[in-house]
Protein backbone atom coordinates (compact mmCIF):
# COMPACT_ATOMS: atom_id res chain seq x y z
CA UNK A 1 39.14 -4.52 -9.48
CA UNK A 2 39.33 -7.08 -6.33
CA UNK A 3 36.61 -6.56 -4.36
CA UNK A 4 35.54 -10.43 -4.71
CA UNK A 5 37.57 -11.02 -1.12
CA UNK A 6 35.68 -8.23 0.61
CA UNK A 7 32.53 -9.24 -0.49
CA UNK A 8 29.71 -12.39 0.44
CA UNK A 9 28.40 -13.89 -2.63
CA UNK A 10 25.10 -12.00 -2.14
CA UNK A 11 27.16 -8.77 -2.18
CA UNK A 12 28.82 -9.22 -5.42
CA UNK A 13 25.61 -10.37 -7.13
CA UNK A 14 24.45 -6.97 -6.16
CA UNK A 15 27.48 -5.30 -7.32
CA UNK A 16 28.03 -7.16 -10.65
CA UNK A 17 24.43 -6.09 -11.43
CA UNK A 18 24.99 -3.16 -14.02
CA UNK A 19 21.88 -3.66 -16.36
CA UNK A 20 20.09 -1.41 -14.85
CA UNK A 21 18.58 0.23 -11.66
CA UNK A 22 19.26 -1.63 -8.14
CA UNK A 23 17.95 -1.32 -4.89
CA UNK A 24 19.78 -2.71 -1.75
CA UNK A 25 17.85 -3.05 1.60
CA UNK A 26 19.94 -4.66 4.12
CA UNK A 27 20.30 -4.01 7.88
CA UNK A 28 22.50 -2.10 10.20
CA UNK A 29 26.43 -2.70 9.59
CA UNK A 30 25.43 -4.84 7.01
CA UNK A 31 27.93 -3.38 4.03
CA UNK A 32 24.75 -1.37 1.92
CA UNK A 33 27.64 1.78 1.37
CA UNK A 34 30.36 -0.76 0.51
CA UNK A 35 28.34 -2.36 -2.25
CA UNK A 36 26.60 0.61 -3.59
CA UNK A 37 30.93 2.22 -3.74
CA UNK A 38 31.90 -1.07 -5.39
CA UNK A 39 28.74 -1.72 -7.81
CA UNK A 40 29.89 2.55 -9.00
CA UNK A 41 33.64 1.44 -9.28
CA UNK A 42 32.12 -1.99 -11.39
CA UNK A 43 29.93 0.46 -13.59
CA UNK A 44 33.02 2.94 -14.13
CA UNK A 45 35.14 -0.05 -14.85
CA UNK A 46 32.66 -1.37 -17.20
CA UNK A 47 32.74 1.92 -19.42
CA UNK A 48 29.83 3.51 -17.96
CA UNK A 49 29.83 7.56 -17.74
CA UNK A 50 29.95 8.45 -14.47
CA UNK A 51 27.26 11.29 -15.61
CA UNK A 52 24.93 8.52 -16.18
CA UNK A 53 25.27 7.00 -13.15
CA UNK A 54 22.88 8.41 -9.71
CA UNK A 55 23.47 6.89 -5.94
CA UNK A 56 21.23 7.54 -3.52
CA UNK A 57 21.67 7.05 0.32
CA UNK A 58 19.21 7.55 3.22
CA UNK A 59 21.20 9.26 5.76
CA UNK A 60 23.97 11.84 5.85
CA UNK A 61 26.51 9.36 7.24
CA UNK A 62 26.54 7.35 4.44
CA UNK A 63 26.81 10.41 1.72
CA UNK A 64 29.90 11.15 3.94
CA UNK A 65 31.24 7.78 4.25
CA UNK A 66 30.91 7.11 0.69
CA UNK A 67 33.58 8.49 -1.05
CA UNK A 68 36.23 6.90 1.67
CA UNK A 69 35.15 3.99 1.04
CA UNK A 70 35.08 4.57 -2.82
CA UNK A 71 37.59 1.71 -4.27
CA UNK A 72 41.08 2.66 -5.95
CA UNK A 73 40.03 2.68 -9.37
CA UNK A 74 39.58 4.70 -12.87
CA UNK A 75 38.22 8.18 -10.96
CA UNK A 76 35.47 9.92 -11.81
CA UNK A 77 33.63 12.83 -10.38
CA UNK A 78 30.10 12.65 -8.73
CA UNK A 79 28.65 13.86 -5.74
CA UNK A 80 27.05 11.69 -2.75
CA UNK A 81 23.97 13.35 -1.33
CA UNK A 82 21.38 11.76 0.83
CA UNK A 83 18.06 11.32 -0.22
CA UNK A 84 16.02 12.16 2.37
CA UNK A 85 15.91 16.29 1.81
CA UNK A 86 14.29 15.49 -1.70
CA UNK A 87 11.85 12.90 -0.56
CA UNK A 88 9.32 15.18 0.15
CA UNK A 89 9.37 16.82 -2.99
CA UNK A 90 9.54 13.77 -4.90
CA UNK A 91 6.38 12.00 -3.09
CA UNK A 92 4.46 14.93 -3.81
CA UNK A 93 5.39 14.73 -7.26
CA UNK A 94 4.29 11.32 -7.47
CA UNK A 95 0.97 11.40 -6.20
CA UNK A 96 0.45 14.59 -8.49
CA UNK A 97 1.04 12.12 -11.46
């Protein structure tokens, strides 16, 4: 996969980080979809089910945006939902515990 052209060097750290969970806070325009499509493809690439694999976004647009922007690569199927209708839930939930 050549995303290394597309990509700043912070960027592909992020993406070429597959042990494990990841968080990317960035700002505005800054390429947060891009990488979290890319660092998917990378994981796919790299053998890893697709089943095992869960992306969360903030906001609608990028659930939408997401799977254009999903690379040319082995395909897999996975849905893109926003996080923000289960954060409620999930914070309530935590404090319980």
């Amino acid at each position: 996969m050549n995303y290394i052209d597309e990509l700043n060097k912070e960027q592909i750290r992020a993406v070429e980080n597959i042990d494990g969970p990841s968080m990317v806070i960035a700002g505005a325009g800054s390429g947060k979809t891009r990488v979290l499509t890319y660092r998917i493809a990378h994981m796919i690439h790299s053998d890893i089910d697709a089943f095992n694999i869960l992306a969360l976004t903030f906001t609608n647009k990028a659930a939408k945006e997401s799977p254009r922007k999903f690379p040319k690569t082995k395909h897999a199927t996975f849905g893109w939902v926003p996080f923000t209708p289960y954060l409620p839930e999930f914070l309530e939930r935590r404090a319980r515990s």
